[in-house]
Protein backbone atom coordinates (compact mmCIF):
# COMPACT_ATOMS: atom_id res chain seq x y z
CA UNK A 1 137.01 125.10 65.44
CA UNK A 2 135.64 121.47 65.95
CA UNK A 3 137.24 119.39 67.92
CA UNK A 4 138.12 116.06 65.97
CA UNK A 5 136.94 112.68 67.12
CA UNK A 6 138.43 109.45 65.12
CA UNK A 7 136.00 106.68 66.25
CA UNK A 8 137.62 103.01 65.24
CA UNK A 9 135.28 100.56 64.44
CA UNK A 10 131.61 100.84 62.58
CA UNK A 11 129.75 98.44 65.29
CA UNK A 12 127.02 99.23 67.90
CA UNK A 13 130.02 100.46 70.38
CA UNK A 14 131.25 102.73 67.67
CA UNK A 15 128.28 103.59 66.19
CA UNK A 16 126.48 104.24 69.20
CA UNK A 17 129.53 106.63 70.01
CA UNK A 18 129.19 108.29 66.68
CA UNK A 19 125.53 108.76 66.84
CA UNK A 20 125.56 110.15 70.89
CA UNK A 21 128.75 112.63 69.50
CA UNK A 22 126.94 113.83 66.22
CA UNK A 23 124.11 115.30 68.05
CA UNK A 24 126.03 118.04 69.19
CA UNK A 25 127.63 120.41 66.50
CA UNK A 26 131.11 120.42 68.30
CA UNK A 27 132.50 117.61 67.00
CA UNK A 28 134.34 116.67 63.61
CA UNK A 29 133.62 112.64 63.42
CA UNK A 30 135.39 109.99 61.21
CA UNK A 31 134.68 106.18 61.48
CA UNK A 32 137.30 103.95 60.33
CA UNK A 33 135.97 100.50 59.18
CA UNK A 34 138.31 97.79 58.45
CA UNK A 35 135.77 96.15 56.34
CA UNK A 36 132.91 97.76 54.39
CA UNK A 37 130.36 95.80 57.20
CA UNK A 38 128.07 97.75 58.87
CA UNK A 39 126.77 96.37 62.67
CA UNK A 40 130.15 94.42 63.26
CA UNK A 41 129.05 90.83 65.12
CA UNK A 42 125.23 92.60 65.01
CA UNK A 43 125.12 92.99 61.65
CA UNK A 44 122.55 90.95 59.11
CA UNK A 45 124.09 88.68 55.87
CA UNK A 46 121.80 88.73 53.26
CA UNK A 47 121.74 85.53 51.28
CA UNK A 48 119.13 84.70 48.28
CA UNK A 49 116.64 86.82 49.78
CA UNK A 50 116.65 84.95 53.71
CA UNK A 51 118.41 87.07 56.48
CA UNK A 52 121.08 85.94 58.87
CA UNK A 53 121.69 87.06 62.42
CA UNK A 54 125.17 86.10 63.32
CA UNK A 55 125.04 84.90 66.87
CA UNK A 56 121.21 85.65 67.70
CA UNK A 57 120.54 89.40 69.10
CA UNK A 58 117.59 89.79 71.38
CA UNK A 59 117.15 93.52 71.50
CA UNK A 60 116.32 93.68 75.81
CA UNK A 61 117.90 95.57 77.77
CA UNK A 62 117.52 96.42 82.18
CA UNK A 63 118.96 100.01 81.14
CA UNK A 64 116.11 102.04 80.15
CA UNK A 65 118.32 104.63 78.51
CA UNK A 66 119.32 101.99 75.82
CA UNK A 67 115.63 100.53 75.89
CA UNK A 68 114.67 103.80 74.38
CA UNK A 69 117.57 104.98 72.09
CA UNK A 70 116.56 101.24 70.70
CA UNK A 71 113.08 102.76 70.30
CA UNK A 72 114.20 106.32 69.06
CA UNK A 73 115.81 104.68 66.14
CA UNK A 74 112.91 102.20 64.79
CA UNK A 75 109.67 102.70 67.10
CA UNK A 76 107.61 99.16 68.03
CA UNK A 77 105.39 98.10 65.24
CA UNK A 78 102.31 99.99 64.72
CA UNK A 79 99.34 98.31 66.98
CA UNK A 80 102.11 97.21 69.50
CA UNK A 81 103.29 100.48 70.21
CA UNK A 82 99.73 101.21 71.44
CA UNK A 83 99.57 98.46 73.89
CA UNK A 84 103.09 99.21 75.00
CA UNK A 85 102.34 102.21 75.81
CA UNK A 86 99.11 102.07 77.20
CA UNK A 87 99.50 98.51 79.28
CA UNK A 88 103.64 98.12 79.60
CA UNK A 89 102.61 94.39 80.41
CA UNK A 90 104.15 91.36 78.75
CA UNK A 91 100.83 89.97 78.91
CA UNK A 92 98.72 92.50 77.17
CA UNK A 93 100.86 92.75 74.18
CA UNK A 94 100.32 90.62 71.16
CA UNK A 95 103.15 89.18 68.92
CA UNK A 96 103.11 88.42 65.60
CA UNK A 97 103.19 84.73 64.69
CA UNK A 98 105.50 83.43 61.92
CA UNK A 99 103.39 84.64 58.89
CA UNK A 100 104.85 87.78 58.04
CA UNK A 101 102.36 90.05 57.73
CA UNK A 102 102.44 92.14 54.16
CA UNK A 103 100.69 95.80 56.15
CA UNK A 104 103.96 96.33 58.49
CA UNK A 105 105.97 99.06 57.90
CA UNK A 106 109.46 98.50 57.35
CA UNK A 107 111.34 100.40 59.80
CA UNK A 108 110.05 98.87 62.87
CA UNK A 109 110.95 96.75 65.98
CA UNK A 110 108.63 93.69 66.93
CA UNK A 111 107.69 92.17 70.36
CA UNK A 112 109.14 88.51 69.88
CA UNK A 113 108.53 85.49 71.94
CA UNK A 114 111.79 84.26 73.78
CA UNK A 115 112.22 80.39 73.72
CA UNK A 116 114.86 78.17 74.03
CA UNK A 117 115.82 74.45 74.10
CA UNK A 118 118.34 71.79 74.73
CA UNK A 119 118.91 68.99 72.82
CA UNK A 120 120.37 66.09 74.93
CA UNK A 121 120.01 62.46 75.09
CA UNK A 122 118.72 63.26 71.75
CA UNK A 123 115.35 64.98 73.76
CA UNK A 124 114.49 68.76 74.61
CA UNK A 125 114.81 70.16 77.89
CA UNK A 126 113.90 73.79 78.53
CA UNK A 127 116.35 76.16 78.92
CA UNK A 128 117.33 77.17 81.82
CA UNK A 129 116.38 73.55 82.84
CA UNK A 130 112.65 73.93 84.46
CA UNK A 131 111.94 71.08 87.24
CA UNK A 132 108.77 70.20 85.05
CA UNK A 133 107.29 66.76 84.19
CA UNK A 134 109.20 66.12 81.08
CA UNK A 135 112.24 67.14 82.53
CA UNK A 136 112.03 64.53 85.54
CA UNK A 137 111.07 62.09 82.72
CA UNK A 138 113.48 62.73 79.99
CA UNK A 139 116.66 62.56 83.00
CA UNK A 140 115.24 60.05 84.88
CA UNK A 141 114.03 60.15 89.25
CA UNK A 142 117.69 59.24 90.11
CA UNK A 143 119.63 61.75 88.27
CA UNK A 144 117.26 64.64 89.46
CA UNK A 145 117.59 63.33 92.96
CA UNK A 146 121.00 63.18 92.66
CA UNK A 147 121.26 67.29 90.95
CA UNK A 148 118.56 67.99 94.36
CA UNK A 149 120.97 67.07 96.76
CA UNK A 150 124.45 68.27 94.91
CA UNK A 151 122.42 71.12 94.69
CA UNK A 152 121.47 71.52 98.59
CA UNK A 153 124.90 70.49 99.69
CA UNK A 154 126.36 73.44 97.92
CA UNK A 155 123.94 75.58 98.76
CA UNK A 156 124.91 74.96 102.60
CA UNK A 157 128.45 74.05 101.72
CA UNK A 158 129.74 76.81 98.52
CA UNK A 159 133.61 76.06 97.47
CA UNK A 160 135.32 78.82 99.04
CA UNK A 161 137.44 79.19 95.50
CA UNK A 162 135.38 81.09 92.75
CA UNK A 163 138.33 82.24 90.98
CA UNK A 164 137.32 79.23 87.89
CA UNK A 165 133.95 78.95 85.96
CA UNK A 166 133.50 75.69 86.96
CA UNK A 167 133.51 76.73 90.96
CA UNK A 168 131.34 79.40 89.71
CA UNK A 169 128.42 77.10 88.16
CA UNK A 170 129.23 74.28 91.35
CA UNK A 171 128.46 76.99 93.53
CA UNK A 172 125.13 78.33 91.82
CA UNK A 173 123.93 74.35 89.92
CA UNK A 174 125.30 71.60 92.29
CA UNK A 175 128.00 69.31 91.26
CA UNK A 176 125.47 66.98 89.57
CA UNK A 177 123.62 69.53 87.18
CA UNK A 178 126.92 71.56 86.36
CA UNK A 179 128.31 67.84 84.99
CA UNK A 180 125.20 67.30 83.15
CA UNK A 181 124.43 70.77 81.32
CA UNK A 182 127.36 73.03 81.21
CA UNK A 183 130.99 71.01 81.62
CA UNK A 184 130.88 69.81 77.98
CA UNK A 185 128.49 72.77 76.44
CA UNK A 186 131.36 75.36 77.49
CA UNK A 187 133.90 73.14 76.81
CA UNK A 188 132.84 73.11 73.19
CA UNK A 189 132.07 76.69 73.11
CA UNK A 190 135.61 77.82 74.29
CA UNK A 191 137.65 75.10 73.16
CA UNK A 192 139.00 74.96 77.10
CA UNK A 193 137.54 73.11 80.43
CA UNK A 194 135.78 75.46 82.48
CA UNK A 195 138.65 74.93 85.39
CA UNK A 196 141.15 77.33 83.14
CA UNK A 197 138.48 80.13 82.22
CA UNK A 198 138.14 82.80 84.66
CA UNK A 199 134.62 83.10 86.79
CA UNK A 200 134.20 86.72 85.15
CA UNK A 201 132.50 85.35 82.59
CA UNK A 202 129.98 83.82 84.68
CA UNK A 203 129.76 87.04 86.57
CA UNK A 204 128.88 89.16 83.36
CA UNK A 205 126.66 86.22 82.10
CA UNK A 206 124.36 85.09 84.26
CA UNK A 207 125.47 86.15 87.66
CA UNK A 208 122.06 86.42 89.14
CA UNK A 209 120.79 82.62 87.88
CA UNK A 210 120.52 79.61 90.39
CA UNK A 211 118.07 76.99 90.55
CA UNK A 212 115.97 79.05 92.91
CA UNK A 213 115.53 81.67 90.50
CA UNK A 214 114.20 79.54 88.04
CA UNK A 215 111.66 78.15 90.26
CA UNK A 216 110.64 81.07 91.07
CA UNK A 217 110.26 82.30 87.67
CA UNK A 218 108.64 79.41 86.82
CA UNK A 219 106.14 79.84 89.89
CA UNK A 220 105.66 83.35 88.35
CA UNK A 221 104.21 82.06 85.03
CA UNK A 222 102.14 79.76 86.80
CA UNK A 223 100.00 82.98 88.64
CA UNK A 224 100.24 84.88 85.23
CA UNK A 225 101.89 87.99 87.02
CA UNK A 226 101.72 91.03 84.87
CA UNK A 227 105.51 92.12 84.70
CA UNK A 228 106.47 95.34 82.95
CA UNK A 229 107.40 94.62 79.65
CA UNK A 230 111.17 96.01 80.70
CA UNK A 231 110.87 92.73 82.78
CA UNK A 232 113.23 94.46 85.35
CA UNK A 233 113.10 91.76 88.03
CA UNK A 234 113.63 89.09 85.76
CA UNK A 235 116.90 87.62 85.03
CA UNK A 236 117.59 88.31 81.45
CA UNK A 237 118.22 84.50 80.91
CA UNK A 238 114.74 83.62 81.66
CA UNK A 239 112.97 87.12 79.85
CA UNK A 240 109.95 86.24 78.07
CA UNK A 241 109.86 88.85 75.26
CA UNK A 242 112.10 90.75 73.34
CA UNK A 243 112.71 93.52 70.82
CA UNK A 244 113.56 93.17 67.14
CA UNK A 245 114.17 94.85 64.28
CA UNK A 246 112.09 93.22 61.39
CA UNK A 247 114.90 92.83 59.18
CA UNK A 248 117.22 91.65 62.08
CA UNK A 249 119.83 93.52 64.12
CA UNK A 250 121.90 95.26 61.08
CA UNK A 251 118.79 97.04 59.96
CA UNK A 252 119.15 99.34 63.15
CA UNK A 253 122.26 99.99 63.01
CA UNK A 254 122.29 100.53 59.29
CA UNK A 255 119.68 103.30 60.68
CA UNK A 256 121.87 104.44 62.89
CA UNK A 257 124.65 105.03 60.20
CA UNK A 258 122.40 107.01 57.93
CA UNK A 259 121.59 109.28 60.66
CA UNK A 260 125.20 110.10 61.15
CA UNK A 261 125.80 110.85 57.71
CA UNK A 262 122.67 113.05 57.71
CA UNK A 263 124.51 114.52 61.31
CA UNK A 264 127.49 115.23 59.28
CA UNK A 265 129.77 112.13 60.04
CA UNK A 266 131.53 110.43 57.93
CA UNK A 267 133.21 106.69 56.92
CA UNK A 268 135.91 105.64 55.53
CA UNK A 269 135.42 101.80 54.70
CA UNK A 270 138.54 98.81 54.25
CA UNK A 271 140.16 101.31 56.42
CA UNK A 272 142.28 98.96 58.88
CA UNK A 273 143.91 100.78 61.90
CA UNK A 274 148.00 99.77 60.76
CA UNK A 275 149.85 102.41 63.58
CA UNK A 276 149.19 104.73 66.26
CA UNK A 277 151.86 107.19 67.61
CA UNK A 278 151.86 107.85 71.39
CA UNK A 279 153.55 111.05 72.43
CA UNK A 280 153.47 113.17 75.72
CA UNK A 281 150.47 110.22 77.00
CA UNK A 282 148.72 111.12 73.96
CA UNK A 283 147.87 109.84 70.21
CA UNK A 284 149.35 112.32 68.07
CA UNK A 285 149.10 110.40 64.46
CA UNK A 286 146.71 107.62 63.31
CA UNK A 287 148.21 105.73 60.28
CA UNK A 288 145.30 103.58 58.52
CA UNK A 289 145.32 102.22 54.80
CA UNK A 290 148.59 104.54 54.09
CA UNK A 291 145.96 107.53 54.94
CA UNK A 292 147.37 109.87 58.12
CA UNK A 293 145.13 111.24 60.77
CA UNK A 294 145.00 113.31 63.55
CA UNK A 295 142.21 113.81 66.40
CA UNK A 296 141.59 115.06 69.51
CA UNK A 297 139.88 112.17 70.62
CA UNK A 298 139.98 108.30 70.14
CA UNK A 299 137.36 106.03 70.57
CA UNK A 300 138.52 102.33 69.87
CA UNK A 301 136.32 99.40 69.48
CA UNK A 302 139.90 97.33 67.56
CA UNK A 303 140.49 94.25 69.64
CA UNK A 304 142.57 94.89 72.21
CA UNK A 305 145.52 92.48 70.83
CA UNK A 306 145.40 94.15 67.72
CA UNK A 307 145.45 97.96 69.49
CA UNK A 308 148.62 97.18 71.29
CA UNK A 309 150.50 95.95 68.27
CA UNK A 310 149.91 99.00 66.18
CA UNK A 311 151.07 101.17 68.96
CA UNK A 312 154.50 102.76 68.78
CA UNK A 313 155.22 104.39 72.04
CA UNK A 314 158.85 104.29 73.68
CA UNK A 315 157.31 104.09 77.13
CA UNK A 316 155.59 100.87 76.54
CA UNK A 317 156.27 97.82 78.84
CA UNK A 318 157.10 94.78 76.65
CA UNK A 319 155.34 93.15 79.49
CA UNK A 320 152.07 95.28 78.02
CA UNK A 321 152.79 94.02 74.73
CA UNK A 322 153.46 90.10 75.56
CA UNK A 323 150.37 90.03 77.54
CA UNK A 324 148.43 91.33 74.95
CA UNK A 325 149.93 89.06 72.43
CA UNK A 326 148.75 86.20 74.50
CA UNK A 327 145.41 87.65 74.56
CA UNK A 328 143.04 84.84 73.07
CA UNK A 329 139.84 85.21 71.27
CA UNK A 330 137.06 82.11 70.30
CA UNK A 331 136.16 82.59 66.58
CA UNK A 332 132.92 81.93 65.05
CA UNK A 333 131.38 80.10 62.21
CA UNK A 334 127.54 80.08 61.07
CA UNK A 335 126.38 77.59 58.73
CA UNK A 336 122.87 78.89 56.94
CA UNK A 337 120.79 75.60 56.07
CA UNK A 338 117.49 76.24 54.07
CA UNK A 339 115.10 73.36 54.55
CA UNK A 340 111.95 72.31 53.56
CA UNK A 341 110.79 70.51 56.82
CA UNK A 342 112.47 69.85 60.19
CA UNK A 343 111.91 66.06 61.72
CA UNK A 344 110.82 67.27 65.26
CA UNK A 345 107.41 69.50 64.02
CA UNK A 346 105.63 67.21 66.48
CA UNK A 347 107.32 68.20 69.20
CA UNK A 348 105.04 67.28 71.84
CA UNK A 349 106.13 69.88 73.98
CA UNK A 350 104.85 72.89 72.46
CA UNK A 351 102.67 73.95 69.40
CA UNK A 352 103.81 74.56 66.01
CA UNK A 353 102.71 77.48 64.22
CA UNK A 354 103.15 77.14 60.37
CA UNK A 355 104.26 73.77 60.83
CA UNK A 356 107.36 75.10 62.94
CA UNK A 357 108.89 74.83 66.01
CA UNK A 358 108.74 77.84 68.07
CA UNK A 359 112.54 77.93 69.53
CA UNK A 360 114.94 80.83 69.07
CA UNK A 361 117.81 78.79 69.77
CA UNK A 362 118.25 75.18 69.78
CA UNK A 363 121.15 74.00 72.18
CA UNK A 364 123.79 71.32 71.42
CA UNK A 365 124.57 69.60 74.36
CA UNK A 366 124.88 65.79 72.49
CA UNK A 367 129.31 65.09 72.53
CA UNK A 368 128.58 63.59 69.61
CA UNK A 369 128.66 66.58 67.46
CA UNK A 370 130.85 70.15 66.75
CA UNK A 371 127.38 71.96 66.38
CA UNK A 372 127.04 74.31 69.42
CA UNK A 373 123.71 75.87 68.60
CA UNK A 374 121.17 76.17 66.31
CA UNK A 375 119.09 79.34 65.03
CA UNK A 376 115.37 79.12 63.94
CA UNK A 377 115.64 82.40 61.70
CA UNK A 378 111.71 82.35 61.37
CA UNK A 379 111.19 82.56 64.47
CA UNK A 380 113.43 85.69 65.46
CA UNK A 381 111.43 87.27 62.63
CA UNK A 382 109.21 86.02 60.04
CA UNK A 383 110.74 88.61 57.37
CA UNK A 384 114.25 86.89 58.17
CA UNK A 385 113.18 84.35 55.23
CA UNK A 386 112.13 85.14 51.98
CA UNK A 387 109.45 81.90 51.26
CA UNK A 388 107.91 81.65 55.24
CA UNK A 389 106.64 77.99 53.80
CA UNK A 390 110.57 76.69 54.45
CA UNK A 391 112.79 77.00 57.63
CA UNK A 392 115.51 79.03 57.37
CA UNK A 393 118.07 77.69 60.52
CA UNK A 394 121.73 78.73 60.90
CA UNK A 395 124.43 75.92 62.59
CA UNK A 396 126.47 77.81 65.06
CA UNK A 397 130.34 75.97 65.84
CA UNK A 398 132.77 77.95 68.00
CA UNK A 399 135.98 77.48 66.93
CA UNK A 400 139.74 78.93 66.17
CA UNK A 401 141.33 80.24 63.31
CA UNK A 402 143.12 76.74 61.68
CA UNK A 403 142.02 74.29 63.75
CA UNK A 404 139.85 71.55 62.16
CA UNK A 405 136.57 73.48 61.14
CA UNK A 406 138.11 76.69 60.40
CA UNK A 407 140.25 75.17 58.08
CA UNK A 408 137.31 73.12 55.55
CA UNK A 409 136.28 74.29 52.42
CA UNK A 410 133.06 76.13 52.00
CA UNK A 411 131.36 72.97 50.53
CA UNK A 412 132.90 70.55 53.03
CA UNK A 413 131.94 72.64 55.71
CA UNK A 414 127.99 72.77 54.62
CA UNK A 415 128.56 68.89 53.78
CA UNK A 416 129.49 68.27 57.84
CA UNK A 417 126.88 70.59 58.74
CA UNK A 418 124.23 68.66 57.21
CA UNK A 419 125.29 64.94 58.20
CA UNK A 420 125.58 66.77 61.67
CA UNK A 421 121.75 67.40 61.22
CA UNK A 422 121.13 63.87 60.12
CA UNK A 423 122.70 62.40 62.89
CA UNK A 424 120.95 64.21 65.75
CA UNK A 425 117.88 63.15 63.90
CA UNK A 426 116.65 66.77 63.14
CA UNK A 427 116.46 66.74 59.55
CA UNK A 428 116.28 64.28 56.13
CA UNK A 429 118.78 65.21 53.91
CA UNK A 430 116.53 65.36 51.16
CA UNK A 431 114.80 68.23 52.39
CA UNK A 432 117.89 70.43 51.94
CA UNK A 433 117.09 73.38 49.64
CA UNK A 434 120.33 75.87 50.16
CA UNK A 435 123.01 76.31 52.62
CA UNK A 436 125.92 79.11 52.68
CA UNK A 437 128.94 79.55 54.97
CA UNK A 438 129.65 82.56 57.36
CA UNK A 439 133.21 83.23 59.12
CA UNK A 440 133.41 85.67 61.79
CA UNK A 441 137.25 86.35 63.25
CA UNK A 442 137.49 87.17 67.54
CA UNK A 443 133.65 87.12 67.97
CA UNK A 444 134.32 86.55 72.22
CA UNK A 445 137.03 87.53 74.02
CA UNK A 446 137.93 85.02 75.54
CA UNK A 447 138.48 84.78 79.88
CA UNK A 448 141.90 82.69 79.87
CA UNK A 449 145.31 82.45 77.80
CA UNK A 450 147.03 85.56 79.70
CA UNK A 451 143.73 87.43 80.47
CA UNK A 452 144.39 87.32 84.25
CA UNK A 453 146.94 89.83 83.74
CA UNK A 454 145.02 92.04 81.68
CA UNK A 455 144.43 94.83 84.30
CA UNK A 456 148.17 95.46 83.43
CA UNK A 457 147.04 96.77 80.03
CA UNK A 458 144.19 98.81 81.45
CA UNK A 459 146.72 100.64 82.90
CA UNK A 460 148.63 101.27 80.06
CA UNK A 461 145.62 102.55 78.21
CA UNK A 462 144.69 104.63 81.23
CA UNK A 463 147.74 106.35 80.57
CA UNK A 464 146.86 107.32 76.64
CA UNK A 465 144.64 110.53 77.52
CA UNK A 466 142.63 110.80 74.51
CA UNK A 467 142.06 107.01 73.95
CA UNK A 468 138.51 105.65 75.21
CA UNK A 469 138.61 101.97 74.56
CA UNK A 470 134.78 100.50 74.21
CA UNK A 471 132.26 97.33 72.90
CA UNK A 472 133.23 93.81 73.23
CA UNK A 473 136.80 93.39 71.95
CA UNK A 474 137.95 97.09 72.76
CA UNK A 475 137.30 96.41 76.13
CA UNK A 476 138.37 92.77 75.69
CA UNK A 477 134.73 91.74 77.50
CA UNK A 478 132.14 89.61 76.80
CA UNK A 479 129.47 92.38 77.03
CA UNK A 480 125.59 91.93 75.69
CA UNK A 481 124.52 94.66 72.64
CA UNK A 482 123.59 96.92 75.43
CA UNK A 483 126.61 97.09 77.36
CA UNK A 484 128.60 97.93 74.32
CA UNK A 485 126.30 100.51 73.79
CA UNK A 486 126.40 101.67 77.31
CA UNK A 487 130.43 101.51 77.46
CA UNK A 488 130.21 104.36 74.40
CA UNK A 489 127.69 106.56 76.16
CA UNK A 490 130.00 107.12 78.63
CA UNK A 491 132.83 107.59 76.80
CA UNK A 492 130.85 110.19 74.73
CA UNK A 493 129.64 111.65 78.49
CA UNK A 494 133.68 111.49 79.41
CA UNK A 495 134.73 113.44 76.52
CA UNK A 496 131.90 116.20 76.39
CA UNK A 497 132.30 117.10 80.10
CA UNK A 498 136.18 116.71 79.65
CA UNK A 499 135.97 113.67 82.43
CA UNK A 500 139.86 112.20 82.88
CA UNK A 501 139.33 109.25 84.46
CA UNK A 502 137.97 106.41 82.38
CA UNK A 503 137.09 104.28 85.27
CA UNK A 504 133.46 104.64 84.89
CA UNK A 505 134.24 103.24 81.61
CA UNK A 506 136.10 100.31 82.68
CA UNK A 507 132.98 99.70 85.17
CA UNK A 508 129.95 99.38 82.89
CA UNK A 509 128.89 95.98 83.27
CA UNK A 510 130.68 95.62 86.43
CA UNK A 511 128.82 97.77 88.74
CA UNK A 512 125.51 96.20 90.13
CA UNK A 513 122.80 98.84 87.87
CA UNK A 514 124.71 96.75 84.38
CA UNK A 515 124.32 93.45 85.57
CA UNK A 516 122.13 90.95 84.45
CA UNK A 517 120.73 90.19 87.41
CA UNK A 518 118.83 93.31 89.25
């Protein structure tokens, strides 16, 4: 007899579980999607023919288990396969440029150029700030004296306190640069000041950066070091090159579903989790879309606020439940603008290739403005648009459910958008072709609101034997692709060697091997 597993949730946590679980013929898998979205946050939208990545998804990795499963699903594109495997140097390997190429095979990852930008003072910067020429010139010799020595004085004198993000970037930035680049950039991405969010985000982030680091890096580039392509003793901040599937980040994992249902598993979509029923320190009954279940095991990807109000269990603290009621979450809004032309193709900075810029990601640091970032779809992957002569860019605002630009109407919200654009002197308006509107509810956890007390619902779910709680908002954690991935391995690992603890769980992306930095 098979032992049951109900996985909740059809994104790369749950998916990842599914796949890991239907490799071995013990188990009887069902995936419950709320929606009929494959990929969750990772998944591609498909408008008139051009592609959108919601959020931006560089496939990279410094686990080389999830490195290859990435590969074991869609292997590297034919002629860069054979220089990753016979060089493993970023160097060495070629990239396609932003003509798509009509002789690539679908089902394939490219090797894509990392670059990214801030816009401030209405001029780029490189991200992470580089000490270079332009940068001196574009902040002027006093205000980069003045980030040199905030920057030395903490580096002698740290705050003692690094319980707040902003202690967290003072300590690692200086007084001076912290002001300049990230007090109002986080501000505007969590809706908060960085004194009432919690330094764990900076600690799953970018715990290894510093202005040292940088240099370093940037010393690196200079001497043309060949680094393995896994770029291991690189910060992932500053990697140079990344995986990606050619059709964006929901073509894998659409992969990945087909080869469960090929394995035997099966989904059940617009299936919303509405009740659990704890007995004996165990989930007896699933209720979902007046459908019943039952399971051995329970792998949950739900957002945490949501899993504690559908459980009915008589032992449960109301403490549990208010904490998680006060759990808070930073929704998400992408605004896809097709255009013919952007205003900054001469750049001076770097070369255009097809008469566009090269960036990834364009930051918003101007106050000015709601837009947080913006996406250069071509450039994550020239078959993200469906005419590569236009420039296919997607507006990124962080936001909450209600508040100001939650609450427009589709065409008001593209209409903002746009004079956004115009403002910041990116675009004409007359060179607006298309534009379409994408919502995304609890797309980050967020690291305040009652999240200081959340270790008092880990214990609760400690207590719930056959629930594994995984990904981004089961674990409520701001994890990368990978560690969502990673967080389901070992769940999987848990369950098929009967492990009762789910502490190594609770530690992926904690321990020093999942960090960011090395």
């Amino acid at each position: 007899m098979k032992e049951k597993v109900l996985i909740i949730g059809a994104g790369p946590a749950g998916l990842t579980a599914a796949y890991e679980l239907s490799l071995d013929d013990k188990y009887d898998i069902t995936i419950l999607e709320a929606s009929n979205e494959i990929g969750g946050i990772s998944r591609t939208i498909l408008y008139n023919g051009n592609r959108i990545d919601i959020g931006g998804h560089r496939f990279f990795s410094k686990s080389d288990r999830v490195m290859n499963w990435w590969q074991n699903i869609l292997p590297i594109q034919g002629s860069l396969a054979k220089d990753y495997k016979q060089t493993k140097t970023i160097t060495e390997v070629s990239t396609l440029e932003n003509a798509p190429d009509p002789d690539i095979e679908d089902k394939v990852l490219l090797i894509r150029n990392r670059l990214s930008r801030i816009l401030f003072l209405r001029k780029f910067f490189d991200y992470p700030i580089s000490l270079s020429l332009k940068t001196v010139k574009n902040l002027g010799i006093i205000r980069i004296i003045k980030i040199g020595m905030s920057y030395i004085y903490r580096t002698f004198f740290p705050l003692k306190d690094e319980s707040t993000l902003e202690n967290f970037f003072i300590n690692r930035f200086g007084n001076e640069l912290y002001k300049t680049f990230f007090k109002d950039y986080t501000q505007k991405v969590w809706g908060v000041p960085c004194y009432k969010i919690s330094s764990q985000w900076g600690a799953q982030r970018i715990k290894g950066l510093s202005i040292t680091k940088t240099i370093m890096h940037a010393l690196k580039k200079n001497f043309k070091s060949k680094e393995n392509i896994n770029q291991k003793n690189i910060e992932t901040t500053l990697i140079e090159k990344f995986f990606y599937p050619k059709f964006g980040p929901g073509q894998l994992w659409e992969e990945v579903l087909n080869i469960c249902l090929s394995n035997g598993v099966k989904i059940e979509n617009f299936s919303k989790v509405d009740k659990l029923v704890i007995e004996d320190n165990q989930i007896k009954k699933i209720f979902s879309s007046s459908k019943e279940y039952e399971a051995n095991h329970i792998i949950s990807t739900m957002a945490i606020k949501d899993l504690i109000s559908s459980i009915e269990d008589e032992k449960i603290d109301k403490k549990v439940r208010n904490i998680a009621q006060n759990l808070v979450y930073r929704d998400f809004i992408t605004v896809g603008i097709l255009l013919e032309k952007l205003k900054i193709n001469n750049d001076t900075n770097f070369k255009t290739i097809n008469n566009i810029i090269p960036d990834n990601w364009i930051y918003i640091q101007e106050s000015d403005v709601k837009v947080g970032r913006i996406q250069v779809f071509n450039n994550w992957s020239p078959y993200m648009i469906k005419n590569p002569d236009k420039i296919w860019i997607g507006l990124e605002y962080f936001c909450n459910v209600g508040d100001e630009i939650w609450s427009l109407e589709e065409d008001e919200l593209k209409e903002f958008a746009i004079n956004e654009l115009v403002k910041i002197d990116l675009i004409d308006k007359k060179d607006v072709i298309d534009s379409t509107v994408i919502k995304v509810e609890k797309a980050y956890p967020a690291y305040f609101g009652s999240y200081d007390n959340f270790d008092e619902i880990k214990k609760y779910i400690n207590t719930i034997k056959n629930l594994y709680c995984v990904g981004r908002n089961g674990m409520h954690r701001y994890n990368n692709m990978d560690h969502s991935m990673l967080s389901a391995m070992q769940a999987v690992k848990n369950i098929q060697n009967n492990i009762k603890s789910k502490d190594n769980i609770w530690s992926v992306n904690t321990e020093e091997e999942y960090h960011e930095s090395k």
